[in-house]
C-alpha atoms as a PDB file:
ATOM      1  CA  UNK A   1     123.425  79.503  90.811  1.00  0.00           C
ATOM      2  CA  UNK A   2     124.478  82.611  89.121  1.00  0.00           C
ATOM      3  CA  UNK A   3     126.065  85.604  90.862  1.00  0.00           C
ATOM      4  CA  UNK A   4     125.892  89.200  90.067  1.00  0.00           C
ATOM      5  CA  UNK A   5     125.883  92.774  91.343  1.00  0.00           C
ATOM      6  CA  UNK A   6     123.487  95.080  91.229  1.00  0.00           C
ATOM      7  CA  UNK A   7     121.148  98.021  92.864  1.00  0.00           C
ATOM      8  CA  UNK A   8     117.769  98.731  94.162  1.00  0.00           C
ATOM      9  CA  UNK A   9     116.497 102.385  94.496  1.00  0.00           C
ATOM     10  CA  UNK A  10     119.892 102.909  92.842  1.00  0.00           C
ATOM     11  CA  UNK A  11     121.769 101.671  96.265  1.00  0.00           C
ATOM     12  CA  UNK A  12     123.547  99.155  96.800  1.00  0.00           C
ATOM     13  CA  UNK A  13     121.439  98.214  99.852  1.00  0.00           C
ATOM     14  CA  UNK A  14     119.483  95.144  98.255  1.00  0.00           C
ATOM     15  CA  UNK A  15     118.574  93.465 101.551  1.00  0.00           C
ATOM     16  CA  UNK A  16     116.925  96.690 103.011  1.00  0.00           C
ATOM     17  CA  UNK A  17     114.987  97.395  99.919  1.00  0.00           C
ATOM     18  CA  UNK A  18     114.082  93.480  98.978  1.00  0.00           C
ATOM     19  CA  UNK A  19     112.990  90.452  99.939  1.00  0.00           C
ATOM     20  CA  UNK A  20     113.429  87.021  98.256  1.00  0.00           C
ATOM     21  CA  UNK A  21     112.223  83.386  98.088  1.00  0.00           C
ATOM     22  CA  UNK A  22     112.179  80.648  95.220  1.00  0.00           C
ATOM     23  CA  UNK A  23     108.805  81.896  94.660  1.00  0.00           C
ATOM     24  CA  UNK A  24     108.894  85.659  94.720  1.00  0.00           C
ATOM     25  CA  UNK A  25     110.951  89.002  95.378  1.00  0.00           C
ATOM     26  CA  UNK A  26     109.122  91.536  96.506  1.00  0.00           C
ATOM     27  CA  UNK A  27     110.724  95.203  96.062  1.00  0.00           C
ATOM     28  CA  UNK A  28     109.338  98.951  96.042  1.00  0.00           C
ATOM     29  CA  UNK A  29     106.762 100.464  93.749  1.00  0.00           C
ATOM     30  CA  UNK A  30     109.894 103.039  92.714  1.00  0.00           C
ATOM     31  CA  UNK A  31     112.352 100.363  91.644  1.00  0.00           C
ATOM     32  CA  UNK A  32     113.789 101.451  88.237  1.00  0.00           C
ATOM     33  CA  UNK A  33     113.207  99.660  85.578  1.00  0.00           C
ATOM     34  CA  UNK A  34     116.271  98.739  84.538  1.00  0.00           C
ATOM     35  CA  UNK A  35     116.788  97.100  88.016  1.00  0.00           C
ATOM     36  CA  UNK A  36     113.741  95.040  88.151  1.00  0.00           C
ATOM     37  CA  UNK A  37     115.161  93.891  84.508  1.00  0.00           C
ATOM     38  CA  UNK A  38     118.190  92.609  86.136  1.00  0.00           C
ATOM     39  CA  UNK A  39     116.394  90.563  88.992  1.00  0.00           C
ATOM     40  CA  UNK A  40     114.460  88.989  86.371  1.00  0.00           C
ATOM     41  CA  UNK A  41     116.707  87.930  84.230  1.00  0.00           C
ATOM     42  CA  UNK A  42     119.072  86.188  87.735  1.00  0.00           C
ATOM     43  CA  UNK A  43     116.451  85.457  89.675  1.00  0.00           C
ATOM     44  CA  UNK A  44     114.178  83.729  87.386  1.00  0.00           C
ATOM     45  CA  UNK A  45     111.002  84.385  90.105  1.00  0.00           C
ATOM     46  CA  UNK A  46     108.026  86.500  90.327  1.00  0.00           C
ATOM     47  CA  UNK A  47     108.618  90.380  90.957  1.00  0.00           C
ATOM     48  CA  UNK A  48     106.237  91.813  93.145  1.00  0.00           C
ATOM     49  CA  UNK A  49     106.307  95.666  93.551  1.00  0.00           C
ATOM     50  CA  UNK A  50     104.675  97.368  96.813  1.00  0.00           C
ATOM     51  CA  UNK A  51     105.390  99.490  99.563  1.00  0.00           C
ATOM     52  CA  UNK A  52     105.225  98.207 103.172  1.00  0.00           C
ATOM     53  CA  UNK A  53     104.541 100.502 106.200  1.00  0.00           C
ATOM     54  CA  UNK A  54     103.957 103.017 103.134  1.00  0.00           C
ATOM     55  CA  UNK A  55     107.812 102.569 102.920  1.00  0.00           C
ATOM     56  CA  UNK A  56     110.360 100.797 100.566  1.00  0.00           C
ATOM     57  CA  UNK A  57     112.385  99.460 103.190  1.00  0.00           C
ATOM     58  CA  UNK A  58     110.657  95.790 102.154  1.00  0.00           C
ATOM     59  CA  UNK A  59     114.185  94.240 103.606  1.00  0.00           C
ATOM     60  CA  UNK A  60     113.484  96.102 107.081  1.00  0.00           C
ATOM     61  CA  UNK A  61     109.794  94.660 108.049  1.00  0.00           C
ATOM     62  CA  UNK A  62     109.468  91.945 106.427  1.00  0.00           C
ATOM     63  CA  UNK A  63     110.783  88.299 107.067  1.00  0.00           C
ATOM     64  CA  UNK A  64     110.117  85.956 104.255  1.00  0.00           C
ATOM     65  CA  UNK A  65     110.179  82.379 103.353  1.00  0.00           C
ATOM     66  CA  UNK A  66     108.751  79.980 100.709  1.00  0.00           C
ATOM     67  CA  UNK A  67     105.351  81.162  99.984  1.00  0.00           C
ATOM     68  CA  UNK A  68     105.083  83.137 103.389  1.00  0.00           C
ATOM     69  CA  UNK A  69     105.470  86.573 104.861  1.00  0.00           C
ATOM     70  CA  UNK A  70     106.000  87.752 108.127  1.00  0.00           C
ATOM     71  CA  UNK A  71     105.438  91.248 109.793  1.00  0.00           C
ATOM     72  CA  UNK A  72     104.184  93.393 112.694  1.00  0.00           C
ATOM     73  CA  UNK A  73     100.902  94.572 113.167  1.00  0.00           C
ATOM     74  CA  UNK A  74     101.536  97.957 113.599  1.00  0.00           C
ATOM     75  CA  UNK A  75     104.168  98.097 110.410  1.00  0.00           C
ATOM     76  CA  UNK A  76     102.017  97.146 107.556  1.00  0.00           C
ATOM     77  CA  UNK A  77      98.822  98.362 105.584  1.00  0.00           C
ATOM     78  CA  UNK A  78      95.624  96.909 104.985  1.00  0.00           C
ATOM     79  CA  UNK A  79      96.330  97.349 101.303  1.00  0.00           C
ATOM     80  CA  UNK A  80      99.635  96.021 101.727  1.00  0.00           C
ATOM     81  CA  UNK A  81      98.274  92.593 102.947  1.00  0.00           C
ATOM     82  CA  UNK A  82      95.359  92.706 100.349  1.00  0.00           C
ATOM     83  CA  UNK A  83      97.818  92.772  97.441  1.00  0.00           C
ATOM     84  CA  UNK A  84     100.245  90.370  98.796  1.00  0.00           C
ATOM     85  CA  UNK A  85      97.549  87.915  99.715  1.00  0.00           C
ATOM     86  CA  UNK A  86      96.216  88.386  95.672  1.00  0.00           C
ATOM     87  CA  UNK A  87      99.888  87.158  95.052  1.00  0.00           C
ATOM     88  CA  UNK A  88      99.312  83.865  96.382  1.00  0.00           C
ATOM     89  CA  UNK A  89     101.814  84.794  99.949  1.00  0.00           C
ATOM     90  CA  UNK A  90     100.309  84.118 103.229  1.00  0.00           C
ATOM     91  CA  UNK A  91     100.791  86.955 105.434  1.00  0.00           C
ATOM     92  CA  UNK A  92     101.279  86.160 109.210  1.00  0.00           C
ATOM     93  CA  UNK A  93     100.917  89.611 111.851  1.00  0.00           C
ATOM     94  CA  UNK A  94     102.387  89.080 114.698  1.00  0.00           C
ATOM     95  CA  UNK A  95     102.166  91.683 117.880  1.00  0.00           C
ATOM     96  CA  UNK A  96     105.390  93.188 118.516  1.00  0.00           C
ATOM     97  CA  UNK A  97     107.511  96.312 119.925  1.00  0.00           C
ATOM     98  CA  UNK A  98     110.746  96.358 117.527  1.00  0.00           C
ATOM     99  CA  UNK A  99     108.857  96.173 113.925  1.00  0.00           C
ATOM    100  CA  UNK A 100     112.015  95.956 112.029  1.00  0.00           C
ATOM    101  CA  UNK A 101     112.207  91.968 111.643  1.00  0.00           C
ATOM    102  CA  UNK A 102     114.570  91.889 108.871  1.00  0.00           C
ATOM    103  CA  UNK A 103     117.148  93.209 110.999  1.00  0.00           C
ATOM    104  CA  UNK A 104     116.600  91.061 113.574  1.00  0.00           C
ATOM    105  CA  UNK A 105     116.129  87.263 112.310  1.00  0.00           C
ATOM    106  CA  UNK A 106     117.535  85.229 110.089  1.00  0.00           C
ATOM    107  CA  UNK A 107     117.339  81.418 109.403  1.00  0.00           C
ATOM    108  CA  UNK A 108     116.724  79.106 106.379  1.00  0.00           C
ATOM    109  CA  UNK A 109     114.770  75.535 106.173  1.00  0.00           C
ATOM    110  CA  UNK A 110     116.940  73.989 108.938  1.00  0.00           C
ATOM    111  CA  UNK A 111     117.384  76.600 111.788  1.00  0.00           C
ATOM    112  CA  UNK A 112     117.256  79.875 112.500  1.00  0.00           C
ATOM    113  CA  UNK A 113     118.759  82.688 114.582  1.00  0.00           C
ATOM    114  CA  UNK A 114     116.290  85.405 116.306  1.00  0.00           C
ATOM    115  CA  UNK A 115     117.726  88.786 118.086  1.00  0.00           C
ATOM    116  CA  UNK A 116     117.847  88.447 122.272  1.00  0.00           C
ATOM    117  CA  UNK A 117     115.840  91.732 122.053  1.00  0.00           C
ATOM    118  CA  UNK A 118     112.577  89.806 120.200  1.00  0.00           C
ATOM    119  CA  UNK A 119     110.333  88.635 122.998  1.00  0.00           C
ATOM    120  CA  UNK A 120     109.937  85.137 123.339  1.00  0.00           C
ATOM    121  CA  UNK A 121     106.348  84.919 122.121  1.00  0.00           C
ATOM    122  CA  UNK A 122     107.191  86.819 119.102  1.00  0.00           C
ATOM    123  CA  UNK A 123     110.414  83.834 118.272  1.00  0.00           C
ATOM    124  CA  UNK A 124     107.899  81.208 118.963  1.00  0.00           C
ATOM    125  CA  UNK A 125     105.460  82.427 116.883  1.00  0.00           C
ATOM    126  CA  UNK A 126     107.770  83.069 113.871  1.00  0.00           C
ATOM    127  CA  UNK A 127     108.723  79.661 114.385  1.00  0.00           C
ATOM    128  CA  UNK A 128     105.171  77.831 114.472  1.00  0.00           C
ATOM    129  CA  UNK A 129     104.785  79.673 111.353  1.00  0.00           C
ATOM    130  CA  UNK A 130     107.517  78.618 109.302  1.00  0.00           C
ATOM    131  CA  UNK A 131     108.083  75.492 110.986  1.00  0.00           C
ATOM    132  CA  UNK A 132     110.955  76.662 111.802  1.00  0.00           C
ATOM    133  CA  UNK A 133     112.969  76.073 115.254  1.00  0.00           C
ATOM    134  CA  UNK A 134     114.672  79.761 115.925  1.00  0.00           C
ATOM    135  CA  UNK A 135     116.886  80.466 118.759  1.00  0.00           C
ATOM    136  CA  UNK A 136     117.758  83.527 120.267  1.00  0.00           C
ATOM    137  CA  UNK A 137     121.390  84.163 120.168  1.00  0.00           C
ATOM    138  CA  UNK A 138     123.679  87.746 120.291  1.00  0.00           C
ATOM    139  CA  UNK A 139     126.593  87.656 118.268  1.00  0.00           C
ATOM    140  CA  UNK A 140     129.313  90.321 117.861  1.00  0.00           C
ATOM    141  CA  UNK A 141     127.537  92.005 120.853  1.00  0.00           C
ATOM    142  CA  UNK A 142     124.782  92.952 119.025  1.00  0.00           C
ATOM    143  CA  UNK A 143     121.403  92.658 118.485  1.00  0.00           C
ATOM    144  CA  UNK A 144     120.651  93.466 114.618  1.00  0.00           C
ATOM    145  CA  UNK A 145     121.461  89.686 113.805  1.00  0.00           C
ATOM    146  CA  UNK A 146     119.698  89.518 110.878  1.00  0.00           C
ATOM    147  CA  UNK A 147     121.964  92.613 109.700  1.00  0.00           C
ATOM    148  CA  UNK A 148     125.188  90.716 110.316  1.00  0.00           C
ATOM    149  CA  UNK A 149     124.399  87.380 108.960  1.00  0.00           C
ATOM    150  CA  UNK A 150     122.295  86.293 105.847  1.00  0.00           C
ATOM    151  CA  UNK A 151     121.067  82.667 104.977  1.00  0.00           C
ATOM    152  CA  UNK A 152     118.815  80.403 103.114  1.00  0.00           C
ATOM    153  CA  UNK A 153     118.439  77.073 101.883  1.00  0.00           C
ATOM    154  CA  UNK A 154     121.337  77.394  99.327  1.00  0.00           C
ATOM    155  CA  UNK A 155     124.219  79.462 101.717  1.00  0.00           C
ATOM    156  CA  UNK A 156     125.361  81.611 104.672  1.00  0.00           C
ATOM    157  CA  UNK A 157     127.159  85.088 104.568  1.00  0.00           C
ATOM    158  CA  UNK A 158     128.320  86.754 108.038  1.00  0.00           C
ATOM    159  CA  UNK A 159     129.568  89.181 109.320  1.00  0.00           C
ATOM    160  CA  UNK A 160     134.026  88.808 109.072  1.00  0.00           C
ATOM    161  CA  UNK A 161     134.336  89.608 112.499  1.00  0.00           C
ATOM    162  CA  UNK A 162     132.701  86.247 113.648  1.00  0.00           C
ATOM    163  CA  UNK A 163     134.749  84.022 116.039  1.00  0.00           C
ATOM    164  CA  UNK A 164     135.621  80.557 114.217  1.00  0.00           C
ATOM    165  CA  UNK A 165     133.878  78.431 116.704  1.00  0.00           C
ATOM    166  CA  UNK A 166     130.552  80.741 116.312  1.00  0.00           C
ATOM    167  CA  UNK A 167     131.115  80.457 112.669  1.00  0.00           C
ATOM    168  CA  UNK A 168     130.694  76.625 112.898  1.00  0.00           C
ATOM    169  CA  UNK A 169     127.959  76.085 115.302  1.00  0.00           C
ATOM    170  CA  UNK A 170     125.839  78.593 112.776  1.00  0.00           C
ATOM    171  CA  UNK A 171     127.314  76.002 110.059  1.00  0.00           C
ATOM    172  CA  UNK A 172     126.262  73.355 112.073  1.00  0.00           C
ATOM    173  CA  UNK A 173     122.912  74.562 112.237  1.00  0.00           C
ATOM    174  CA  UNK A 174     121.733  75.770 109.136  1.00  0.00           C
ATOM    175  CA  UNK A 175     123.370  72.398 106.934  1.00  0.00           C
ATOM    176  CA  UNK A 176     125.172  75.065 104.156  1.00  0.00           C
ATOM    177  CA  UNK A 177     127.956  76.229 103.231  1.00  0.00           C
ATOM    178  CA  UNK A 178     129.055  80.074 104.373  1.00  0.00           C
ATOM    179  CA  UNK A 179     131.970  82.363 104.042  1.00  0.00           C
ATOM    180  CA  UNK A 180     132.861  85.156 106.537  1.00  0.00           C
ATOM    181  CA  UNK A 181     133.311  88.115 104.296  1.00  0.00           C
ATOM    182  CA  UNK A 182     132.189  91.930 103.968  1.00  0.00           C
ATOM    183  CA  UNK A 183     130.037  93.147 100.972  1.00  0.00           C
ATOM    184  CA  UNK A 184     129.681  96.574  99.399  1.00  0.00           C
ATOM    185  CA  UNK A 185     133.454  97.670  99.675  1.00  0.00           C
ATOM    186  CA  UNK A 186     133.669  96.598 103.327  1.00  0.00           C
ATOM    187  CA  UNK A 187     130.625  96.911 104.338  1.00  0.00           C
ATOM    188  CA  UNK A 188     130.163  94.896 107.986  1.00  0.00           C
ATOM    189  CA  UNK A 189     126.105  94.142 107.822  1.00  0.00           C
ATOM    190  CA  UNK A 190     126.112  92.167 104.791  1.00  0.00           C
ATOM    191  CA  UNK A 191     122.198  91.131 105.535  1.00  0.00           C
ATOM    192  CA  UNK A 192     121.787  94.259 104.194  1.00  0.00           C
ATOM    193  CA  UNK A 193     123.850  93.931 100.879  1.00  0.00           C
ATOM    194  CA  UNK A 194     122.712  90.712  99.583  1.00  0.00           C
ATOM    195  CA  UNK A 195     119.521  88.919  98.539  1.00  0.00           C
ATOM    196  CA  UNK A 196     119.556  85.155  96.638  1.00  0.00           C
ATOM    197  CA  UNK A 197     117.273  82.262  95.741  1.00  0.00           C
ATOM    198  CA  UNK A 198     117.732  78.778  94.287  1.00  0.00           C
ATOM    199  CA  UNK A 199     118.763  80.774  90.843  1.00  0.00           C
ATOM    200  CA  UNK A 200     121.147  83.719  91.957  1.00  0.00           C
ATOM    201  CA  UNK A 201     123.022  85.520  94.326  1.00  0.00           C
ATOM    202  CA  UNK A 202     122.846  89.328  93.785  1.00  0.00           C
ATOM    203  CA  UNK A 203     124.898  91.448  95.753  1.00  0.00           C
ATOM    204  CA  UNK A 204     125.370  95.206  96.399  1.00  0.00           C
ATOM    205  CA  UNK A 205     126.591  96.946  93.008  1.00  0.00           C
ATOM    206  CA  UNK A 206     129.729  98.620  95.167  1.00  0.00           C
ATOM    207  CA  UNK A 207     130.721  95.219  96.634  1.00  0.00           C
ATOM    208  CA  UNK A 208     134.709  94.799  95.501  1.00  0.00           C
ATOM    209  CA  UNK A 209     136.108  92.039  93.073  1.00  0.00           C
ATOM    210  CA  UNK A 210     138.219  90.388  95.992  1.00  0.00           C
ATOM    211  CA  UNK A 211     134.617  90.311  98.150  1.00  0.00           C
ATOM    212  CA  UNK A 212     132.635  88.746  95.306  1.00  0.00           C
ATOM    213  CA  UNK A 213     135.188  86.099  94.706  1.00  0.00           C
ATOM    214  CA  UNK A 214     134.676  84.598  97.826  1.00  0.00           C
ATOM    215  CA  UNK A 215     131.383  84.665  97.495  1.00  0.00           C
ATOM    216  CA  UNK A 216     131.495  83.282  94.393  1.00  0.00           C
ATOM    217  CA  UNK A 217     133.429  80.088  96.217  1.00  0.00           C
ATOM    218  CA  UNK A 218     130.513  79.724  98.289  1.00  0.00           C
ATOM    219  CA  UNK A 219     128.303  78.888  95.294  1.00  0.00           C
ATOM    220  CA  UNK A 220     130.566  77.022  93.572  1.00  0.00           C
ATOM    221  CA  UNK A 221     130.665  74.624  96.705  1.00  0.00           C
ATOM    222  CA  UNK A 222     126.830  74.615  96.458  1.00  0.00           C
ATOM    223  CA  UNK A 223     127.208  73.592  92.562  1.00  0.00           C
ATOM    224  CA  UNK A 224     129.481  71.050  93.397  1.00  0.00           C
ATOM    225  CA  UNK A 225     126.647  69.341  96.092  1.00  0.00           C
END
């Protein structure tokens, strides 16, 4: 895998603005051009360019895996299904009061991790869906876990705060390698600074040399495997 910065929407903020598989990335209708160059040219998968919710915040609603896509009834548009269904995704809508599912889950092909505040019928279906199991868990006394931890088939990156026995039952679970490590200069909810696929790692354009070194021993480790 390859590892780079970068923005979308000119910030730094690529998990709020993006969301990525092996088979797409799907980012707003406004992305410059010169950004959608660079996720290209790393990611090597198709670019899909939309709005969701008649926002960009693709990162925030949406939870995405393989060929799949999950959001909330109430946070998407007819037209927003219509042209990711004509992109070959399967859209799942699921019934639910806190529509910002990006910020709340996170998981890869193995396990995954759902916020306490989800309601149970809303983790199971996410789940069935992605054949998934998903657990609800708090960590760092709070609920935005998919904020403060990122993963997918490939690697884990959380939140440096995380206890060293939390940090290896997650481990455990998900079957990759992590690191414990801020992105963006420090910045503590690193779900929102990163997205990656089998090809790349991109991270936030402000995130510091020390901060992408240790990523970059993360995917070295996956290399080596």
């Amino acid at each position: 895998m390859r590892l780079s910065r970068t923005k979308i929407n000119n910030t730094p903020y690529l998990g709020v603005y993006s969301v990525c598989t092996d088979d797409f990335c799907i980012v707003p209708n406004n992305i410059l051009k010169k950004e959608e160059a660079v996720l290209e040219k790393f990611l090597q998968t198709k670019i899909i360019k939309t709005s969701i919710n008649d926002s960009p915040l693709i990162g925030v609603y949406l939870l995405a895996h393989r060929n799949k896509v999950v959001a909330c009834k109430n946070s998407i548009k007819k037209y927003e299904i219509d042209l990711l269904e004509k992109n070959g995704i399967e859209v799942k809508l699921i019934k639910e009061e806190h529509n910002a599912l990006g910020n709340l889950v996170s998981f890869n092909s193995n396990y995954g991790f759902a916020s306490p505040i989800l309601s149970d019928k809303t983790v199971s279906e996410i789940s069935s869906f992605f054949d998934i199991k998903i657990e609800k868990k708090e960590l760092l006394s709070l609920d935005i876990l998919g904020s403060i931890l990122y993963a997918n088939d490939y690697l884990f990156i959380i939140n440096p705060t995380i206890d060293e026995k939390d940090f290896l039952a997650i481990k455990k679970k998900l079957k990759v390698e992590g690191i414990a490590t801020t992105l963006n200069y420090g910045g503590l909810f690193v779900g929102n600074d990163i997205i990656a696929n089998k090809n790349a790692v991109l991270v936030g354009a402000n995130t510091s040399n020390i901060e992408i070194m240790k990523v970059d021993d993360v995917v070295l480790m996956h290399d080596k495997l």
